[in-house]
N, C-alpha and C. Protein backbone atom coordinates (compact mmCIF):
# COMPACT_ATOMS: atom_id res chain seq x y z
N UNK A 1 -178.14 -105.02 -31.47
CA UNK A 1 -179.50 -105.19 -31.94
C UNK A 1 -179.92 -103.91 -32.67
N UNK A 2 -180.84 -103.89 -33.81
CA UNK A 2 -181.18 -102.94 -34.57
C UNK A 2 -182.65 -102.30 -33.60
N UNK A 3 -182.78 -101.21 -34.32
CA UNK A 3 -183.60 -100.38 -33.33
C UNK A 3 -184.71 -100.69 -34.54
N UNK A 4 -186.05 -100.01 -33.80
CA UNK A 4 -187.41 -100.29 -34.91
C UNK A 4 -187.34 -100.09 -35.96
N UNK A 5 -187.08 -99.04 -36.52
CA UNK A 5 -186.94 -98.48 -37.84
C UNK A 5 -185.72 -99.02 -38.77
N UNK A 6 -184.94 -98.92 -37.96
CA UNK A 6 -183.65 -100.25 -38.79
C UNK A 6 -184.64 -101.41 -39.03
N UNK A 7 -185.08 -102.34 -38.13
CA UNK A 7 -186.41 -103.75 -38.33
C UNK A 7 -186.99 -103.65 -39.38
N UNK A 8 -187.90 -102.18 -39.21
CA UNK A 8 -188.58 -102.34 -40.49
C UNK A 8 -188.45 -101.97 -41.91
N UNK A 9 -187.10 -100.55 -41.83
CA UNK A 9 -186.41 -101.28 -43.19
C UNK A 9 -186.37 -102.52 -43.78
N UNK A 10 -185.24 -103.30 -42.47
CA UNK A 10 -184.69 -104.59 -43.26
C UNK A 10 -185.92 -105.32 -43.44
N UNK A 11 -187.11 -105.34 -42.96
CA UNK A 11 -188.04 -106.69 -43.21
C UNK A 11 -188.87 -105.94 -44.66
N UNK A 12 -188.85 -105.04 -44.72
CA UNK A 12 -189.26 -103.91 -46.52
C UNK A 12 -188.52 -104.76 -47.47
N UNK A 13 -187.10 -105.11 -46.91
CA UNK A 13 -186.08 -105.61 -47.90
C UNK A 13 -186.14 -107.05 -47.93
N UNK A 14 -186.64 -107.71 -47.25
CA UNK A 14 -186.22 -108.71 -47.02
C UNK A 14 -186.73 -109.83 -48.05
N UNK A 15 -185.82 -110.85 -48.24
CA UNK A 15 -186.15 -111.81 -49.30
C UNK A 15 -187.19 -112.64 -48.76
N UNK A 16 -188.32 -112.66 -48.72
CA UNK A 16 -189.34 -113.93 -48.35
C UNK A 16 -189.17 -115.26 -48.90
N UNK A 17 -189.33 -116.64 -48.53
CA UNK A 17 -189.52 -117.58 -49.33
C UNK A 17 -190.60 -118.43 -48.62
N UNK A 18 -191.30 -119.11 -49.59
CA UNK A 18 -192.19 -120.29 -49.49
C UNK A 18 -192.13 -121.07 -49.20
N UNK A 19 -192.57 -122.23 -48.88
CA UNK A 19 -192.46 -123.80 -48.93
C UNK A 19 -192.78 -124.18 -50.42
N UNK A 20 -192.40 -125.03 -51.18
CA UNK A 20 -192.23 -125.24 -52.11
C UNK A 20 -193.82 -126.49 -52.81
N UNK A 21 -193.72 -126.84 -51.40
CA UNK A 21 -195.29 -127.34 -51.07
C UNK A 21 -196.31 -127.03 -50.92
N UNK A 22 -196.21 -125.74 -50.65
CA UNK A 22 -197.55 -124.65 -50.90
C UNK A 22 -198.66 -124.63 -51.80
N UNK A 23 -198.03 -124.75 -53.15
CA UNK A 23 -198.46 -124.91 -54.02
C UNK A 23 -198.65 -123.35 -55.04
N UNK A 24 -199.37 -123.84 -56.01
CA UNK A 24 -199.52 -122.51 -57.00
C UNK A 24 -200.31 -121.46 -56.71
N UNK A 25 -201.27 -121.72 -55.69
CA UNK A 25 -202.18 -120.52 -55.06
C UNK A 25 -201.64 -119.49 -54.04
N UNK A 26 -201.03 -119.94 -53.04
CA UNK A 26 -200.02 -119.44 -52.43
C UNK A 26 -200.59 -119.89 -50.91
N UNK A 27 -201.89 -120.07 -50.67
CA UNK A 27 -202.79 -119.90 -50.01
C UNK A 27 -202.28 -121.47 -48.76
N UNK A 28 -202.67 -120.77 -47.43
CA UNK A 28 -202.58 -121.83 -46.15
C UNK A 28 -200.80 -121.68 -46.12
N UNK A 29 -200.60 -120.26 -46.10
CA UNK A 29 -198.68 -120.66 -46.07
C UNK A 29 -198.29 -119.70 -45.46
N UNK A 30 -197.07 -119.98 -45.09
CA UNK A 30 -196.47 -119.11 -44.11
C UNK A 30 -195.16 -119.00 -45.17
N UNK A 31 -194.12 -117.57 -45.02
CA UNK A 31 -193.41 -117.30 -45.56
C UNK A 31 -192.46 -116.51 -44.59
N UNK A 32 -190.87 -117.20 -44.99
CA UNK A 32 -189.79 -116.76 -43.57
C UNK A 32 -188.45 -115.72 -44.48
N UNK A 33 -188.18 -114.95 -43.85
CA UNK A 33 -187.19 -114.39 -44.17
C UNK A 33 -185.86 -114.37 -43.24
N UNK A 34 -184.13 -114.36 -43.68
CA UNK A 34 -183.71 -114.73 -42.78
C UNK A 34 -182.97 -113.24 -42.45
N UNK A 35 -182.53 -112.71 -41.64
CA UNK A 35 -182.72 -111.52 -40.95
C UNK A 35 -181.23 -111.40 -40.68
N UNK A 36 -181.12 -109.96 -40.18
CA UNK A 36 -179.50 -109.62 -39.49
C UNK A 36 -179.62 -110.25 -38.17
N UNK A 37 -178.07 -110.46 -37.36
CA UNK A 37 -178.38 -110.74 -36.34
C UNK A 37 -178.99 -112.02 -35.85
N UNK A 38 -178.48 -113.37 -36.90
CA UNK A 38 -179.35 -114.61 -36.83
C UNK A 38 -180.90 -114.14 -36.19
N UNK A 39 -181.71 -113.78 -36.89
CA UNK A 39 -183.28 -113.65 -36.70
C UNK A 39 -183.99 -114.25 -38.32
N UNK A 40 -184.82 -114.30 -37.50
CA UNK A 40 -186.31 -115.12 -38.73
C UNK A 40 -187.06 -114.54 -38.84
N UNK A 41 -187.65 -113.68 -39.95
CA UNK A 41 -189.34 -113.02 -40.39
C UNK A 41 -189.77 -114.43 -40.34
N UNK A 42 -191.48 -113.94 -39.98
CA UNK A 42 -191.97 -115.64 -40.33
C UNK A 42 -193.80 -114.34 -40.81
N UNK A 43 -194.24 -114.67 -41.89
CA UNK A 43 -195.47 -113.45 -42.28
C UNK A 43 -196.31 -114.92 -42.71
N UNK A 44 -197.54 -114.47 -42.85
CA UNK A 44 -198.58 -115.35 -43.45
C UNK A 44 -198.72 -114.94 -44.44
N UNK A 45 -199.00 -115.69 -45.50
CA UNK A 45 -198.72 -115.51 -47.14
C UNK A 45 -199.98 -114.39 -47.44
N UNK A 46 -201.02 -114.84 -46.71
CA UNK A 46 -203.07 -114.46 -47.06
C UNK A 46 -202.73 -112.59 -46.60
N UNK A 47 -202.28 -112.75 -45.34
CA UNK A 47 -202.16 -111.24 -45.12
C UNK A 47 -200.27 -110.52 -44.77
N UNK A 48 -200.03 -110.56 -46.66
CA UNK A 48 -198.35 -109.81 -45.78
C UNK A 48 -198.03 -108.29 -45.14
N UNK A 49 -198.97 -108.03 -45.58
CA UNK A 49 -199.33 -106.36 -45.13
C UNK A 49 -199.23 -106.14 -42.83
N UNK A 50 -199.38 -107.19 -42.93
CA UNK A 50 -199.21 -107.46 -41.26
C UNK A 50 -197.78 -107.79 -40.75
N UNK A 51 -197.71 -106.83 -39.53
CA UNK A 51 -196.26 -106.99 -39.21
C UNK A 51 -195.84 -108.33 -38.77
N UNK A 52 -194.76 -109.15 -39.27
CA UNK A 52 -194.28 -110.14 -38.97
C UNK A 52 -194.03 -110.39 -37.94
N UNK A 53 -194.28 -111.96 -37.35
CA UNK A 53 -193.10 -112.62 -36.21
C UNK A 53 -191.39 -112.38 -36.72
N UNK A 54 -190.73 -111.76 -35.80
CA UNK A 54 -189.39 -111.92 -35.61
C UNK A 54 -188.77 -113.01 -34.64
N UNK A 55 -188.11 -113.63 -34.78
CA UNK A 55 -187.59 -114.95 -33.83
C UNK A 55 -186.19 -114.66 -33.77
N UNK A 56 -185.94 -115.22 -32.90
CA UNK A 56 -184.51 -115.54 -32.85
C UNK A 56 -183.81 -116.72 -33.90
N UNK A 57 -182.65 -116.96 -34.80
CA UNK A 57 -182.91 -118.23 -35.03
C UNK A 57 -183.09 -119.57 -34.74
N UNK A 58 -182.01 -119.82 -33.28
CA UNK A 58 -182.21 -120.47 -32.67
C UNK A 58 -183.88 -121.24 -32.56
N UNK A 59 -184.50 -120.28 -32.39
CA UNK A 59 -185.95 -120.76 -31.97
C UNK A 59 -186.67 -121.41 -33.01
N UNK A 60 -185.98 -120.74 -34.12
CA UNK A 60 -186.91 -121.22 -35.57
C UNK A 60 -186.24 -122.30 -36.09
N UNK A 61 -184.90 -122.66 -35.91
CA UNK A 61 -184.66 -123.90 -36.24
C UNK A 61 -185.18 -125.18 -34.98
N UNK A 62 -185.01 -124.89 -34.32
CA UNK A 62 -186.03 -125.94 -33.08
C UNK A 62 -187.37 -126.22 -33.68
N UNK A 63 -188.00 -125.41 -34.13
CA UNK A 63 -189.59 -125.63 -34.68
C UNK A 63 -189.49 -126.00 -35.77
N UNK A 64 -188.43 -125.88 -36.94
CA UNK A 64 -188.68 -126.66 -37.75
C UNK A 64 -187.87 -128.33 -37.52
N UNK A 65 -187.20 -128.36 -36.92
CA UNK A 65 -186.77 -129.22 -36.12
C UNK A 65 -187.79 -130.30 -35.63
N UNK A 66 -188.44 -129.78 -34.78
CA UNK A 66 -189.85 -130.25 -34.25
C UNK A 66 -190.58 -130.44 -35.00
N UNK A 67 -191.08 -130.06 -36.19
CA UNK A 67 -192.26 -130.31 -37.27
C UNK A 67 -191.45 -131.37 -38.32
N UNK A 68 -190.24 -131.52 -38.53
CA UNK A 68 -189.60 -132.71 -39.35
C UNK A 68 -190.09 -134.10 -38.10
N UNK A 69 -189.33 -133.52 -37.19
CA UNK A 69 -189.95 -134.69 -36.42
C UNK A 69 -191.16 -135.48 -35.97
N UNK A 70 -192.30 -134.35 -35.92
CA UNK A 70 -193.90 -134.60 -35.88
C UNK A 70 -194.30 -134.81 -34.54
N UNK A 71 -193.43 -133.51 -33.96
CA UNK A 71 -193.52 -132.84 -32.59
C UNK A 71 -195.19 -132.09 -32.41
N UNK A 72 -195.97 -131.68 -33.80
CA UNK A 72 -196.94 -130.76 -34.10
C UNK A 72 -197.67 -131.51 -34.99
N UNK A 73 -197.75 -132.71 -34.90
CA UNK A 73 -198.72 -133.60 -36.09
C UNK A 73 -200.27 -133.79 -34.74
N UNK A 74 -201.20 -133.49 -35.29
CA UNK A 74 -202.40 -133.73 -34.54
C UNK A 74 -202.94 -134.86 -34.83
């Protein structure tokens, strides 16, 4: 496992991506990066200046897993 400062290098570096559904504003989105060490950045698009969720991947494919399925539909 990387120590803090290794973390926050790599998440400085890290490639973010969108949902493609987002749309052109950018706005109501979450944005994931995929990490050393199978891990997931997961940042909110409105404020990226805030330190990210790190996940395991495991965990982040379960949730998106769960949201294809409509495990999280209200």
């Amino acid at each position: 496992m990387r120590n803090d400062d290794e973390l926050a290098a790599e998440l400085r570096q890290a490639e973010w991506r969108k949902a493609s559904y987002s749309g052109a504003d950018g706005g109501d989105c979450i944005e994931v990066a995929p990490l050393s060490g199978d891990r997931v950045g997961i940042r909110d698009t409105e404020q990226p200046e805030l330190a990210p969720w790190v996940v395991r991947g495991s965990v982040f494919r379960a949730f998106v897993s769960g949201a294809k399925d409509g495990e999280f539909d209200f």
